[in-house]
Protein backbone atom coordinates (compact mmCIF):
# COMPACT_ATOMS: atom_id res chain seq x y z
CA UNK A 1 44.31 -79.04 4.84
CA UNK A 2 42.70 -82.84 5.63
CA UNK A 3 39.22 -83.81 4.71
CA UNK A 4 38.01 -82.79 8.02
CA UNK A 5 38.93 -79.17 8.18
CA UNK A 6 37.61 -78.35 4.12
CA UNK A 7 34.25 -80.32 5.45
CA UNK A 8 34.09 -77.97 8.43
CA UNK A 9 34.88 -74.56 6.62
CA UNK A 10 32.40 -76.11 3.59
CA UNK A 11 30.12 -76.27 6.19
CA UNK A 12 30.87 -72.46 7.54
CA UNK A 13 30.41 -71.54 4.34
CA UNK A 14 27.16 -72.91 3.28
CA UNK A 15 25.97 -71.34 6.48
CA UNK A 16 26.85 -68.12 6.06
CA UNK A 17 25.37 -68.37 2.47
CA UNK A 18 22.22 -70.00 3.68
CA UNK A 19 21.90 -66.61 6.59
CA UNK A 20 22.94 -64.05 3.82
CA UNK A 21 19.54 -65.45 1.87
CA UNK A 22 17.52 -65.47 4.68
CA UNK A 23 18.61 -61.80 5.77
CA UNK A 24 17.80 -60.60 2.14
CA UNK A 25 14.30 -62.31 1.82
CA UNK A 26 13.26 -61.51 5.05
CA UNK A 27 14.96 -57.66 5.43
CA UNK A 28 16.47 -56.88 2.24
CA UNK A 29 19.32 -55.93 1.10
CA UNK A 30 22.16 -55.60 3.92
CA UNK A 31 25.18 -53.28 4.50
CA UNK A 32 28.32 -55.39 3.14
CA UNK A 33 30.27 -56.51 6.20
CA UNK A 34 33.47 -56.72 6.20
CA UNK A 35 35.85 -59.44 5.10
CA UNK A 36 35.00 -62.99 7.33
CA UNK A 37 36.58 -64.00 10.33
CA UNK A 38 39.97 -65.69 9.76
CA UNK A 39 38.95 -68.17 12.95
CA UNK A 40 36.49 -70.34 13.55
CA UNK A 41 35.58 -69.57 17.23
CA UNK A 42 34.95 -66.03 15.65
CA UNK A 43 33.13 -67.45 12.52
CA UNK A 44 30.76 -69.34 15.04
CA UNK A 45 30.43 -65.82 16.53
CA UNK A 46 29.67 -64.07 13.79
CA UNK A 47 26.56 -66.51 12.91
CA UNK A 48 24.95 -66.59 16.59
CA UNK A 49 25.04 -62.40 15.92
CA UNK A 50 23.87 -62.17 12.75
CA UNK A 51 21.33 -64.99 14.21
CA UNK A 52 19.88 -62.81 16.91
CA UNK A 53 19.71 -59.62 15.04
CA UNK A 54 17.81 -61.54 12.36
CA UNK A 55 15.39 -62.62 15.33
CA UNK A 56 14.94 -59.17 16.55
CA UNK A 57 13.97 -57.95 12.96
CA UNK A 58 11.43 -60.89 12.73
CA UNK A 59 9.10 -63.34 14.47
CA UNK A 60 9.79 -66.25 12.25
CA UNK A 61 13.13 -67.24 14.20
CA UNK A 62 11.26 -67.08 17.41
CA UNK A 63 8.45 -68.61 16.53
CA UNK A 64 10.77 -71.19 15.23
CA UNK A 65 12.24 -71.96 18.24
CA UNK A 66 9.46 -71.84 20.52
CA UNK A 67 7.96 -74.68 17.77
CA UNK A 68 11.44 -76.66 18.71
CA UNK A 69 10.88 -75.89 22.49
CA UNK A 70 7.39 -77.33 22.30
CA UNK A 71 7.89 -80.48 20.31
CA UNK A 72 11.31 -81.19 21.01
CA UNK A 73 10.47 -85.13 20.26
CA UNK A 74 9.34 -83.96 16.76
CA UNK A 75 13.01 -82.60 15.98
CA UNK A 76 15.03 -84.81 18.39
CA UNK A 77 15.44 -88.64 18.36
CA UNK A 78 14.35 -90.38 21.22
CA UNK A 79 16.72 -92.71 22.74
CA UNK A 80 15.43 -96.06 23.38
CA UNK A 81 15.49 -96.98 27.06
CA UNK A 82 17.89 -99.61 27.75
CA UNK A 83 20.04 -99.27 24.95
CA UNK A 84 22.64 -96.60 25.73
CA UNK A 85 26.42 -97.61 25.49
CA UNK A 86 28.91 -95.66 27.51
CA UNK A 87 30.02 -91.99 26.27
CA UNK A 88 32.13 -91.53 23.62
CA UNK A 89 35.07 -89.27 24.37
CA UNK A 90 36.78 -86.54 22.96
CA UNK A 91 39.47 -88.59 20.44
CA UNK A 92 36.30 -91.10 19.87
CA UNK A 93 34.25 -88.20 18.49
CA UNK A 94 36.98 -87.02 16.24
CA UNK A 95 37.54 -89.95 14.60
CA UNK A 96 33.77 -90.66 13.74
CA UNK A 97 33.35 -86.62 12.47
CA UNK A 98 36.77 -87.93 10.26
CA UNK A 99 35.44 -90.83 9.28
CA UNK A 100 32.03 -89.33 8.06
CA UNK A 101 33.39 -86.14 6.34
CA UNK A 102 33.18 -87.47 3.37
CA UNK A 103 29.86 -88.15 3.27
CA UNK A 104 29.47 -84.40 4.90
CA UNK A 105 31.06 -82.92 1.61
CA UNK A 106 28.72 -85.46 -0.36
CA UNK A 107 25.85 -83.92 1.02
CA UNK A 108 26.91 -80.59 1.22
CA UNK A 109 27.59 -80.29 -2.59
CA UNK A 110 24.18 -82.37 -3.00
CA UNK A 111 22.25 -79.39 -0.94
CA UNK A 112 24.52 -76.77 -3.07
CA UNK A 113 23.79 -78.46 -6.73
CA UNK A 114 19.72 -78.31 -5.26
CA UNK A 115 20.10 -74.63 -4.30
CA UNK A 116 21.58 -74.20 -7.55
CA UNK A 117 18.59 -75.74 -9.64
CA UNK A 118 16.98 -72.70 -11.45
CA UNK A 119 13.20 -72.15 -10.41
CA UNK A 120 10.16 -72.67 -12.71
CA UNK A 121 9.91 -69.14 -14.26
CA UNK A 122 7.14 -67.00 -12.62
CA UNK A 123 6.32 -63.88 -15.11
CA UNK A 124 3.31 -66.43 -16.26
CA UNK A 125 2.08 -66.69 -12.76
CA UNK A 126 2.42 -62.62 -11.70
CA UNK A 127 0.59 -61.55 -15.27
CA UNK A 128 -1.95 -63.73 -14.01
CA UNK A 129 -2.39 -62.39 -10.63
CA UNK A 130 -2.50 -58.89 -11.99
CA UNK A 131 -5.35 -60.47 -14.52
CA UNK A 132 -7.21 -61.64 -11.69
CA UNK A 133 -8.98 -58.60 -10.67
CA UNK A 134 -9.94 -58.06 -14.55
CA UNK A 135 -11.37 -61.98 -14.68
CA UNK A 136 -13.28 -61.62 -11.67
CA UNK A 137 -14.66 -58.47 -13.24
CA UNK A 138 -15.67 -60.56 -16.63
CA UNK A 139 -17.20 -63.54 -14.70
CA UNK A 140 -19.16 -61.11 -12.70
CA UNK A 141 -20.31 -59.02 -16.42
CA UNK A 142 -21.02 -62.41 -17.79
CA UNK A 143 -22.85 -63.97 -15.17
CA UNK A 144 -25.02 -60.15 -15.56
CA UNK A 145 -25.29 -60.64 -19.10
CA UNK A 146 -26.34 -64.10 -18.62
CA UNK A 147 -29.23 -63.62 -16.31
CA UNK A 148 -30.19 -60.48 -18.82
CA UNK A 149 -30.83 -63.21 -21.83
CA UNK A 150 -32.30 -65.87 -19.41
CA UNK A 151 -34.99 -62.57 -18.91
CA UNK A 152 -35.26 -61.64 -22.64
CA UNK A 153 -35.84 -65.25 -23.57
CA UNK A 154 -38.50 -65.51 -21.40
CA UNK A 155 -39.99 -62.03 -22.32
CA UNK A 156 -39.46 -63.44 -26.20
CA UNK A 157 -40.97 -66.41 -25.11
CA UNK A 158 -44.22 -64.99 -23.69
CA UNK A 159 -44.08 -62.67 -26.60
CA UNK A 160 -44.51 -65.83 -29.04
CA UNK A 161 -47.12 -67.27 -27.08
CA UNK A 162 -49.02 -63.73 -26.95
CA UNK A 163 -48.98 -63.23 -30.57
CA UNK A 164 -50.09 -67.20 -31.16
CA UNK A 165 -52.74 -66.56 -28.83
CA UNK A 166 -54.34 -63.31 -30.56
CA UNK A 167 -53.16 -63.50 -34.23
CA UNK A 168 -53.12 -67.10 -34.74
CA UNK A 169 -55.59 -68.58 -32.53
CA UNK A 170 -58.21 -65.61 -32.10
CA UNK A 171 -58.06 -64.67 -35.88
CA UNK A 172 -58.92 -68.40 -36.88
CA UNK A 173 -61.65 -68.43 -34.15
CA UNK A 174 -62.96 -65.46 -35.58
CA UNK A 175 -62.50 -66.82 -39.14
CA UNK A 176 -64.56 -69.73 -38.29
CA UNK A 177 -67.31 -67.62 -37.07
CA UNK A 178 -67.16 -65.54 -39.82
CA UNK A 179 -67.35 -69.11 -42.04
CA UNK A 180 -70.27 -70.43 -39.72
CA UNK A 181 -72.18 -67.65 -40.42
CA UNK A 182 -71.66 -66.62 -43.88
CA UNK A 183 -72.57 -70.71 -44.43
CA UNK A 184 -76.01 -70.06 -42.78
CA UNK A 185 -76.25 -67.20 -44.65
CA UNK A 186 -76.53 -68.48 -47.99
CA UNK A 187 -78.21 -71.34 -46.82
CA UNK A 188 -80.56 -69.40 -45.95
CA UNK A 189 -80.75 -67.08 -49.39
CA UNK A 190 -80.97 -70.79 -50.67
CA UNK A 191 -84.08 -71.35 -49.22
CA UNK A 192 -85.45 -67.97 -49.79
CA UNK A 193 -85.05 -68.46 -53.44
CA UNK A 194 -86.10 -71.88 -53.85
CA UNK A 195 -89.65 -70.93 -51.76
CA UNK A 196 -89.83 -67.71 -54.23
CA UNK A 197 -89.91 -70.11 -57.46
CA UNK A 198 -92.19 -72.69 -55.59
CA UNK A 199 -94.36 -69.93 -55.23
CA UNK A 200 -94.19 -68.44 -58.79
């Protein structure tokens, strides 16, 4: 077996993986199948099936080509005007997919040693979604019990100036009278007292 032919069943095979991962995210497990096709033509086969079922069981592959349908200059190249060279034929094409397997396989194993990177563990992230609902409910209590203190400092507050008002203020007002008065009180008793011995 050359380069070419381990490039193209490499690239079978990372196919096939690639649709076995989208069938179980997007449907689940699957049946097994039986064992793969010994040919290519039937390999190729295989894939556009296992292709259209996976569009009838979901939108996403539909909407994904009517995306490529619409924008086809997003996802093709455009060729510059002027600049095309005559066709390449059958033996030309060959030789250039030859010539480039090698870097094929390079990127192939590059895309398998990415897919085999182990993801950021996520028990962190679901504890905290199923916390959420319980956060929410503590912000919500604590913005209450906020507002409830704002309201019995205030009440506290006019409480304080109520009780400076009356016992503070009004019993030193009414202390002062009381002075004022007991002062002209003995002033006068002074006076009475000091006309009663003028007199005697």
């Amino acid at each position: 077996m050359d380069e070419y032919e381990e490039a193209v069943l490499f690239t079978f095979s990372e196919l096939e993986s690639r649709l076995a991962r989208l069938e179980y995210i997007l449907g689940g497990p699957q049946a097994p199948t039986s064992e793969k096709a010994p040919t290519i033509p039937d390999r190729i086969h295989n894939l556009e099936k296992s292709l259209q079922a996976l569009g009838a069981q979901t939108r996403l592959v539909n909407d994904a080509r009517e995306l490529i349908t619409k924008h086809q200059d997003v996802v093709q190249r455009r060729e510059e005007t002027g600049s095309e060279g005559p066709g390449l034929d059958s033996a030309q094409k060959s030789a250039m997919v030859v010539e480039r397997a090698t870097g094929f396989a390079t990127v192939a194993s590059q895309l398998k040693a990415l897919a085999d990177q182990q993801m950021p563990a996520t028990e962190g992230f679901s504890k905290l979604a199923v916390l959420r609902p319980r956060m929410s409910a503590l912000e919500r209590r604590q913005l209450q019990q906020a507002m409830q203190i704002s309201e019995l400092r205030r009440r506290s507050m006019m409480m304080v100036q109520y009780y400076k008002q009356i016992h503070v203020v009004g019993a030193g007002r009414v202390w002062a009278d009381y002075s004022r008065t007991l002062g002209r009180a003995l002033r006068a008793v002074s006076r009475d007292e000091y006309r009663r011995r003028a007199e005697e």
